[in-house]
C-alpha atoms as a PDB file:
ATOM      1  CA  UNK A   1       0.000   0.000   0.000  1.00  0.00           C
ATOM      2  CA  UNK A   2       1.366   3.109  -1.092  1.00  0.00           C
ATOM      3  CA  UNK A   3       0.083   6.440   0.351  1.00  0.00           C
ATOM      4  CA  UNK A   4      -0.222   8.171  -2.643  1.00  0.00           C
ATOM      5  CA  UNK A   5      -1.979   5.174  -4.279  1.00  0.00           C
ATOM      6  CA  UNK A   6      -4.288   4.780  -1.300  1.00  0.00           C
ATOM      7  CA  UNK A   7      -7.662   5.810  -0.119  1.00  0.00           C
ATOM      8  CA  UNK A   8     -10.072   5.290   3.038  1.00  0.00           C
ATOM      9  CA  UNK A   9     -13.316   5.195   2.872  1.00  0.00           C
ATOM     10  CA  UNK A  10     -15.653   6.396   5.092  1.00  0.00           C
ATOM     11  CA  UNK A  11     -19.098   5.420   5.050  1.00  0.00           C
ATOM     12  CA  UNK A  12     -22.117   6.945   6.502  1.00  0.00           C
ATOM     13  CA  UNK A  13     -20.546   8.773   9.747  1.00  0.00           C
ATOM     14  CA  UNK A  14     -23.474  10.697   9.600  1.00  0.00           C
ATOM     15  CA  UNK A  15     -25.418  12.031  13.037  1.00  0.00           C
ATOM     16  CA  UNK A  16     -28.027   9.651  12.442  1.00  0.00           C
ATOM     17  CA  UNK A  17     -25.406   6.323  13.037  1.00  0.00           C
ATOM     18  CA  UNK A  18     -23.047   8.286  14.938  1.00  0.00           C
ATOM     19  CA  UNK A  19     -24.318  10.377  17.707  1.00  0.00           C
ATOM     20  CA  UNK A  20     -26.837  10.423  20.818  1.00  0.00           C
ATOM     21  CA  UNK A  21     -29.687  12.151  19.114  1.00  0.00           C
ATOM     22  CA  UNK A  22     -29.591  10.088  15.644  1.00  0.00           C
ATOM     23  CA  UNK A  23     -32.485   8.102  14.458  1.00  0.00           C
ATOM     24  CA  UNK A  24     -30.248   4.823  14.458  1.00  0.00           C
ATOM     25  CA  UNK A  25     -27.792   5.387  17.035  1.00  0.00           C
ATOM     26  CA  UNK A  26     -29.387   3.358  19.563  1.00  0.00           C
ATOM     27  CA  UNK A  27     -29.468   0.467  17.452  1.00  0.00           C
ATOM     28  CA  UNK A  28     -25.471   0.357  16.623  1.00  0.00           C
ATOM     29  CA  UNK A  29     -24.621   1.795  19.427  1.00  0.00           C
ATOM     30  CA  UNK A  30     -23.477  -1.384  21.035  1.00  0.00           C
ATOM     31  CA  UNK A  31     -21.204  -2.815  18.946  1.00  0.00           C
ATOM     32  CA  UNK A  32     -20.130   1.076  18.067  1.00  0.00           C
ATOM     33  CA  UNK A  33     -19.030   0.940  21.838  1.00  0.00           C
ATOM     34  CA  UNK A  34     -17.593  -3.278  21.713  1.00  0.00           C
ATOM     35  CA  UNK A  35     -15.375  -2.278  18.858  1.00  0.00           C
ATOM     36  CA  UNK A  36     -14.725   1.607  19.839  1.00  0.00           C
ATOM     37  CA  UNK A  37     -15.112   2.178  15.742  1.00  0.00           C
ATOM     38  CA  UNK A  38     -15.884   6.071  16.389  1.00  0.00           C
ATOM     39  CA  UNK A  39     -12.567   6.670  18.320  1.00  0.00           C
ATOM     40  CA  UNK A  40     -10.399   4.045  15.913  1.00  0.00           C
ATOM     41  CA  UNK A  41     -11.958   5.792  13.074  1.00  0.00           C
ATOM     42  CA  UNK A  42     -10.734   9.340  14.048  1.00  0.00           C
ATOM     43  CA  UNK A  43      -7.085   7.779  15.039  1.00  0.00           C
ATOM     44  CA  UNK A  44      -7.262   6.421  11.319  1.00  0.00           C
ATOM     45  CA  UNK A  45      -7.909   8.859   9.537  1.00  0.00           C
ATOM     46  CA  UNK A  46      -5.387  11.745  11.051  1.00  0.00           C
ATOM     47  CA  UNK A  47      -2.850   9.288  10.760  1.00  0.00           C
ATOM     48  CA  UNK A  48      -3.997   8.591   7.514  1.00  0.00           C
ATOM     49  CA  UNK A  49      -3.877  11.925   6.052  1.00  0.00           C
ATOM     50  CA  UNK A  50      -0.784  12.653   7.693  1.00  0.00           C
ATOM     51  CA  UNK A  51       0.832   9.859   5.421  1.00  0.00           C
ATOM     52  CA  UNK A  52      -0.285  11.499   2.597  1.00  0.00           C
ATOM     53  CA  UNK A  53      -3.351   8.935   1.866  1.00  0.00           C
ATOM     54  CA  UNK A  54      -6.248  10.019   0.436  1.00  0.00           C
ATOM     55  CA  UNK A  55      -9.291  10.541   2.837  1.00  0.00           C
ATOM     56  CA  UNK A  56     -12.986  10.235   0.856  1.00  0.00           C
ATOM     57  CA  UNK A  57     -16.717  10.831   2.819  1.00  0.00           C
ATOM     58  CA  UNK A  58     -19.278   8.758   1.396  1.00  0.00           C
ATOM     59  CA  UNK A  59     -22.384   9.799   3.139  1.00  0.00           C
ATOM     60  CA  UNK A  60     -26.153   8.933   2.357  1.00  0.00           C
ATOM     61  CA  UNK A  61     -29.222  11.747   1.973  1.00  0.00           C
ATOM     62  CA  UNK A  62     -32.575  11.536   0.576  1.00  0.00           C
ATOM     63  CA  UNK A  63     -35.067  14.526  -0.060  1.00  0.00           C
ATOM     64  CA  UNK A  64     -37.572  14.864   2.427  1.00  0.00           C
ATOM     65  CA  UNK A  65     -40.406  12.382   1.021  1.00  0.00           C
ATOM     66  CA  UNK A  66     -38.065   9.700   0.162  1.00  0.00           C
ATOM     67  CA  UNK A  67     -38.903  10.432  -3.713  1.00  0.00           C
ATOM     68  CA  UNK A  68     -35.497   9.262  -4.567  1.00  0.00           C
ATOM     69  CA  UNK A  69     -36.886   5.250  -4.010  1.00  0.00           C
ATOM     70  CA  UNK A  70     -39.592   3.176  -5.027  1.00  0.00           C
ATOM     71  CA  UNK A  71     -43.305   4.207  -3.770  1.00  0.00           C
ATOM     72  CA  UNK A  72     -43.238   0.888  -1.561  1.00  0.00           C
ATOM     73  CA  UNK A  73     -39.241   0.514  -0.397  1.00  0.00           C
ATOM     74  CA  UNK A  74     -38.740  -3.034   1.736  1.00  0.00           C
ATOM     75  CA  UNK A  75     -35.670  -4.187   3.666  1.00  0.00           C
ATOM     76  CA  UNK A  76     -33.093  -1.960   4.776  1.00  0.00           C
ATOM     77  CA  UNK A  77     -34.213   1.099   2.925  1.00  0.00           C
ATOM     78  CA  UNK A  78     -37.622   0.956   4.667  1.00  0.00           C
ATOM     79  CA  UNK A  79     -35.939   0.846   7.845  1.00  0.00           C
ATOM     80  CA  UNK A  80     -34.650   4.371   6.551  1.00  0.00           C
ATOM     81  CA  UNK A  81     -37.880   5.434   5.212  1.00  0.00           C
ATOM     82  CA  UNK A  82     -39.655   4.052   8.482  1.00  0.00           C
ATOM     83  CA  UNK A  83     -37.055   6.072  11.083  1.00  0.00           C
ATOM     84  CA  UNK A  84     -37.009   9.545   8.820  1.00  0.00           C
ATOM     85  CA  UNK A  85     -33.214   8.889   8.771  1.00  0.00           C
ATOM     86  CA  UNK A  86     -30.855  10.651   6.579  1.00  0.00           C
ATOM     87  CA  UNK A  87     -32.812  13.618   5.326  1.00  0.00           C
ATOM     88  CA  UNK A  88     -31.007  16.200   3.048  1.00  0.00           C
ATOM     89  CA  UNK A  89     -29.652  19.496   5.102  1.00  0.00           C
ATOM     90  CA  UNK A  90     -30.977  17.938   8.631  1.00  0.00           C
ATOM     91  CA  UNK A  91     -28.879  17.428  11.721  1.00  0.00           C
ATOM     92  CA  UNK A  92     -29.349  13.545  11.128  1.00  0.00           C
ATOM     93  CA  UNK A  93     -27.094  13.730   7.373  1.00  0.00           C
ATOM     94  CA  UNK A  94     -24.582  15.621   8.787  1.00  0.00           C
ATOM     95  CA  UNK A  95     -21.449  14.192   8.918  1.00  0.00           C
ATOM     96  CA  UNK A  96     -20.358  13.749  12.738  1.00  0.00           C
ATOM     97  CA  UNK A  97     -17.952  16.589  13.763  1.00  0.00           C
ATOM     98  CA  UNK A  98     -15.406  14.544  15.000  1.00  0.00           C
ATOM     99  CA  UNK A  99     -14.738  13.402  11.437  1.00  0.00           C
ATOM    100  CA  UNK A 100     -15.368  16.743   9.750  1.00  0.00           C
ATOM    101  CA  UNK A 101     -14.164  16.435   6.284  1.00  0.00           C
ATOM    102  CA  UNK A 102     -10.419  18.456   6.057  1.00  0.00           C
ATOM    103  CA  UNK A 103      -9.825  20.616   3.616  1.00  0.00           C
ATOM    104  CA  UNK A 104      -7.803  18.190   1.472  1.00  0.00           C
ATOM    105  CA  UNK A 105     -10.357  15.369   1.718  1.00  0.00           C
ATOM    106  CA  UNK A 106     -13.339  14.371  -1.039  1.00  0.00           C
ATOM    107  CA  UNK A 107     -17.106  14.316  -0.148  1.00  0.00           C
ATOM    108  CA  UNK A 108     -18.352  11.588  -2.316  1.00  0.00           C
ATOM    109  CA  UNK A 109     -21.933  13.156  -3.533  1.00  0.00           C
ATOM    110  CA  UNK A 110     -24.905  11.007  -4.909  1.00  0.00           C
ATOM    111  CA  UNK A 111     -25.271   7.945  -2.413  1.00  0.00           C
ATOM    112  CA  UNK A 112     -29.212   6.804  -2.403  1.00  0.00           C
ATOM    113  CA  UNK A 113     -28.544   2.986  -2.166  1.00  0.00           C
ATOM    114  CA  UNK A 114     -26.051   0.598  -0.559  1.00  0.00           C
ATOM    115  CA  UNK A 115     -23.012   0.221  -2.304  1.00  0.00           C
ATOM    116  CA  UNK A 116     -20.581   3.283  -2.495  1.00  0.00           C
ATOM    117  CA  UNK A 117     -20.500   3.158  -6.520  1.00  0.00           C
ATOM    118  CA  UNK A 118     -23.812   2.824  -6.990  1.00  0.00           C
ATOM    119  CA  UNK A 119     -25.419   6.241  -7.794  1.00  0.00           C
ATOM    120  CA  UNK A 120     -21.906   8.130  -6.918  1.00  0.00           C
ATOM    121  CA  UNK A 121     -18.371   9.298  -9.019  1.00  0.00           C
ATOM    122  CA  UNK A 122     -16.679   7.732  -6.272  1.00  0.00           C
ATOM    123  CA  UNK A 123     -15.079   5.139  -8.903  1.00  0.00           C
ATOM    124  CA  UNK A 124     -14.569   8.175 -10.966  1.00  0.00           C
ATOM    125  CA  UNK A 125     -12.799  10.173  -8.169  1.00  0.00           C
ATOM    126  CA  UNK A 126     -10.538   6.913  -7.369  1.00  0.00           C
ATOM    127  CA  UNK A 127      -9.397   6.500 -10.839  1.00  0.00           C
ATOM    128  CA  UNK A 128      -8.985  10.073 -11.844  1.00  0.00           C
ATOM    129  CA  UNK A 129      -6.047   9.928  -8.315  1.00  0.00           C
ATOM    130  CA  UNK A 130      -4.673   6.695  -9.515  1.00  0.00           C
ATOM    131  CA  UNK A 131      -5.902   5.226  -6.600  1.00  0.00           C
ATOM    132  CA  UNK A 132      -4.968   1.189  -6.469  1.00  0.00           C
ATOM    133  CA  UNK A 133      -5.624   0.575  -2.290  1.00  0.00           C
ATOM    134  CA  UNK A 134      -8.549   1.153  -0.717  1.00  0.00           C
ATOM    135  CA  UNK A 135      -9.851   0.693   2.994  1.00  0.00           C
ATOM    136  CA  UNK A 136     -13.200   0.409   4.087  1.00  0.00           C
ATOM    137  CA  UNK A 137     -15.120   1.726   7.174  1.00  0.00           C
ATOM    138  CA  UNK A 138     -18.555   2.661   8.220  1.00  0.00           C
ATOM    139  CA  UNK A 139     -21.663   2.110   8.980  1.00  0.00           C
ATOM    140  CA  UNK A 140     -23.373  -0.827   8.534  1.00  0.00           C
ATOM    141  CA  UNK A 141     -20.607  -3.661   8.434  1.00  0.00           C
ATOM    142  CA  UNK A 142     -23.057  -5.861   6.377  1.00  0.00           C
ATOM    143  CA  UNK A 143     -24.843  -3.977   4.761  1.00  0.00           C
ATOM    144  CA  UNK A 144     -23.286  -0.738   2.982  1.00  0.00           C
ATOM    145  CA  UNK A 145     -19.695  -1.520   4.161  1.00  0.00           C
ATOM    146  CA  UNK A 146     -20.081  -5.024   2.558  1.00  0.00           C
ATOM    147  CA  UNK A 147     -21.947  -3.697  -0.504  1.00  0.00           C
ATOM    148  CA  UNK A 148     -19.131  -1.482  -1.488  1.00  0.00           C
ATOM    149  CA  UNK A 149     -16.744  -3.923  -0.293  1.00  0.00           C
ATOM    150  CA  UNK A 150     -18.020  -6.783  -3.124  1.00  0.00           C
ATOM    151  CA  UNK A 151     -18.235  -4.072  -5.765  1.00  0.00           C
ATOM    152  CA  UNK A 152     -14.720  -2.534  -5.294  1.00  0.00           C
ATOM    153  CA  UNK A 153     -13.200  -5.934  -5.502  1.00  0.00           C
ATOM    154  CA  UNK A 154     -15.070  -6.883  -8.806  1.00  0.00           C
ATOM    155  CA  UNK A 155     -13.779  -3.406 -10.197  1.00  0.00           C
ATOM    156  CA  UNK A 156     -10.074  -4.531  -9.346  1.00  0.00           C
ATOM    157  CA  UNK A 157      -9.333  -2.326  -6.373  1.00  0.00           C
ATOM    158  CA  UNK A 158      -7.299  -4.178  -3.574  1.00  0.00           C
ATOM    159  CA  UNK A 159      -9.711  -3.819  -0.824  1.00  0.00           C
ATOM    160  CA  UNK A 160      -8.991  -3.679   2.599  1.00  0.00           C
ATOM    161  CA  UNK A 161     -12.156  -4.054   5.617  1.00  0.00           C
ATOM    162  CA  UNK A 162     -11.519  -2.440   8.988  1.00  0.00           C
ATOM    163  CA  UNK A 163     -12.721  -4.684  11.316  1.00  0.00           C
ATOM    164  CA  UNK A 164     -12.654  -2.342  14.195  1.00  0.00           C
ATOM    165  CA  UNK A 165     -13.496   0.793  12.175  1.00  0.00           C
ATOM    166  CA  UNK A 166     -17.106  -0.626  11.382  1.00  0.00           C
ATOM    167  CA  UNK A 167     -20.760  -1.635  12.913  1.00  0.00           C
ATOM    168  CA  UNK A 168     -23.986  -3.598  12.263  1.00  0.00           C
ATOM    169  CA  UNK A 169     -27.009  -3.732  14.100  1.00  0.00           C
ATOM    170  CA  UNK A 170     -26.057  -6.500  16.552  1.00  0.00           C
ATOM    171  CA  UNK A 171     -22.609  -8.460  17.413  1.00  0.00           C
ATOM    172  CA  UNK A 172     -23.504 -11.602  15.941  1.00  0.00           C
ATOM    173  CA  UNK A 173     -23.996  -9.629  12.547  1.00  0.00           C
ATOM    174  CA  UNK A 174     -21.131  -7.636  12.835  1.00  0.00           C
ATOM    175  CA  UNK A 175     -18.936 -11.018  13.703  1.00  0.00           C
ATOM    176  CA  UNK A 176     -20.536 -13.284  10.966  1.00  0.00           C
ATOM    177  CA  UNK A 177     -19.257 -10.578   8.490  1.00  0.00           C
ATOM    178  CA  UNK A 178     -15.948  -9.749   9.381  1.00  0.00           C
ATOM    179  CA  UNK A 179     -15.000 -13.760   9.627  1.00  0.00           C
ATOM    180  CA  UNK A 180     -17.304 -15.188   6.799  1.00  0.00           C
ATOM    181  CA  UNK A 181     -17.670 -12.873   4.493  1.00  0.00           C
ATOM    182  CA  UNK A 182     -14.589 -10.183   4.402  1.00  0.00           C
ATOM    183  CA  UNK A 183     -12.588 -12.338   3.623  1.00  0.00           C
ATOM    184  CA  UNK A 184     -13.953 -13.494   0.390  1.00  0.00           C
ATOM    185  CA  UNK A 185     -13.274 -10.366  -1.157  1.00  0.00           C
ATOM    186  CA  UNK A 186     -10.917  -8.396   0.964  1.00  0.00           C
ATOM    187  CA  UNK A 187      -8.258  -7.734   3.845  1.00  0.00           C
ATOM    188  CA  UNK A 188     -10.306  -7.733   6.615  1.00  0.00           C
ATOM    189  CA  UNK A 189      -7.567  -6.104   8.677  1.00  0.00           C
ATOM    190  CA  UNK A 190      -7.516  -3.824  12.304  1.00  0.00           C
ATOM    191  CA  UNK A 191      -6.741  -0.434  12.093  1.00  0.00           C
ATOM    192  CA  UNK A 192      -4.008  -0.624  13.712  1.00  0.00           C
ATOM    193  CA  UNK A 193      -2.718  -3.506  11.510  1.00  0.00           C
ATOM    194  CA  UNK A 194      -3.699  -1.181   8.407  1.00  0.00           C
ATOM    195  CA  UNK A 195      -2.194   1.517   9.637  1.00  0.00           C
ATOM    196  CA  UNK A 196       1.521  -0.192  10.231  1.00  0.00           C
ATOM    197  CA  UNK A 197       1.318  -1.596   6.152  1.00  0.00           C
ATOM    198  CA  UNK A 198       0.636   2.522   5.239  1.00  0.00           C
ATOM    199  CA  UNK A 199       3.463   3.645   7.308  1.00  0.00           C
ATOM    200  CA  UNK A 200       5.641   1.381   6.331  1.00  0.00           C
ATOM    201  CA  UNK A 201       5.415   2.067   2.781  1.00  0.00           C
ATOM    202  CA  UNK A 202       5.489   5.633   3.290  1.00  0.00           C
ATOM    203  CA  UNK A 203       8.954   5.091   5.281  1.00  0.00           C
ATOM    204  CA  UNK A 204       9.920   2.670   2.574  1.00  0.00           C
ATOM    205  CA  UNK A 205       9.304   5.437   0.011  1.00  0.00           C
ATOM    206  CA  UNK A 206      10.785   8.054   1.288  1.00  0.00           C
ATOM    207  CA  UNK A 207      14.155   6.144   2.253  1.00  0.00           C
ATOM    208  CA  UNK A 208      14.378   5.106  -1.924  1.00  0.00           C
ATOM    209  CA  UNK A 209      14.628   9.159  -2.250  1.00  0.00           C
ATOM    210  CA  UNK A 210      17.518   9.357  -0.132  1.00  0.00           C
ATOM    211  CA  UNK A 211      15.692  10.856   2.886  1.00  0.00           C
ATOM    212  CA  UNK A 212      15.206   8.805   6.468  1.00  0.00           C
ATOM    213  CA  UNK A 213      12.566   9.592   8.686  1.00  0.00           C
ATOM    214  CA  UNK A 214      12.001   9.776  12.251  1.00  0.00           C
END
């Protein structure tokens, strides 16, 4: 993984998911707190960024009326519809402050569904930086993390999952994801783990330019 060649991904830390308040906080907030995604998350990403990776937001927002989906939505999108979750320019939407997008990072625009590509120029945005790597995190582990997870991986990306950067709905979900189906088409990987591959690149790169760091 090369820093320059990298991105992470982050899915859906909106108010809603993230934050006391949020229509479907209450119902991740468990494994949120098990796996301490929130805090990981944050660590990531300013680490992240400092290596010179690229950092992309890919939240979710709807019109208020849900127009954007079928007249009858089912399964996880009804849950959406149902809670009044995710509404364009509400509190809910918002990305959560801790993870305020920097002034180097990309806001992905145009996610209605699942999956990350779907709907969105975020394969457009990855190819146009001659991003290779990407790592996953976000909200939910089986659900939109996985969706975008599948996709990247039939598109040729080397995917990486963080394990400890994500949540579902309950623990057994959350587990039954990151040991069945991760690995099928990823890394599933800590952040911590992650994080050591990045730096060590970075170190490695700079030291073939004649520099050492510290």
């Amino acid at each position: 993984m090369n820093p320059k060649n990298t991105a992470l991904v982050l899915i859906e830390f909106q108010n809603d998911f993230t934050t006391p308040g949020g229509t479907l906080h209450d119902a991740v907030k468990p494994v949120m707190d098990k796996t301490n995604m929130l805090q990981n998350t944050v660590e990531t990403v300013n680490k992240a960024r400092g290596l010179g990776a690229t950092i992309l937001h890919v939240p979710i927002s709807f019109a208020t009326g849900y127009g954007e989906l079928r007249q009858e939505p089912y399964g996880i999108l009804k849950g959406v519809v149902d809670s009044n979750s995710f509404l364009k320019g509400e509190w809910g939407s918002q990305i959560v402050d801790v993870l305020t997008p920097d002034a180097g990072d990309i806001v992905v625009e145009g996610k209605r569904g699942l999956c990350g590509f779907e709907s969105t120029n975020l394969d457009f945005i990855l190819r146009s930086r001659a991003i290779t790597d990407i790592a996953l995190s976000g909200f939910l582990t089986n659900c939109c993390v996985e969706s975008t997870m599948r996709v990247a991986y039939e598109k040729g990306y080397s995917v990486v999952t963080l394990t400890d950067c994500t949540a579902a709905l309950s623990q057994e979900e959350q587990d039954h994801a990151c040991a069945k189906n991760f690995p099928m088409f990823s890394q599933p990987m800590t952040h911590e783990e992650w994080l050591a591959e990045l730096g060590g690149k970075a170190k490695s790169e700079v030291k073939t330019r004649g520099y050492e760091t510290t």
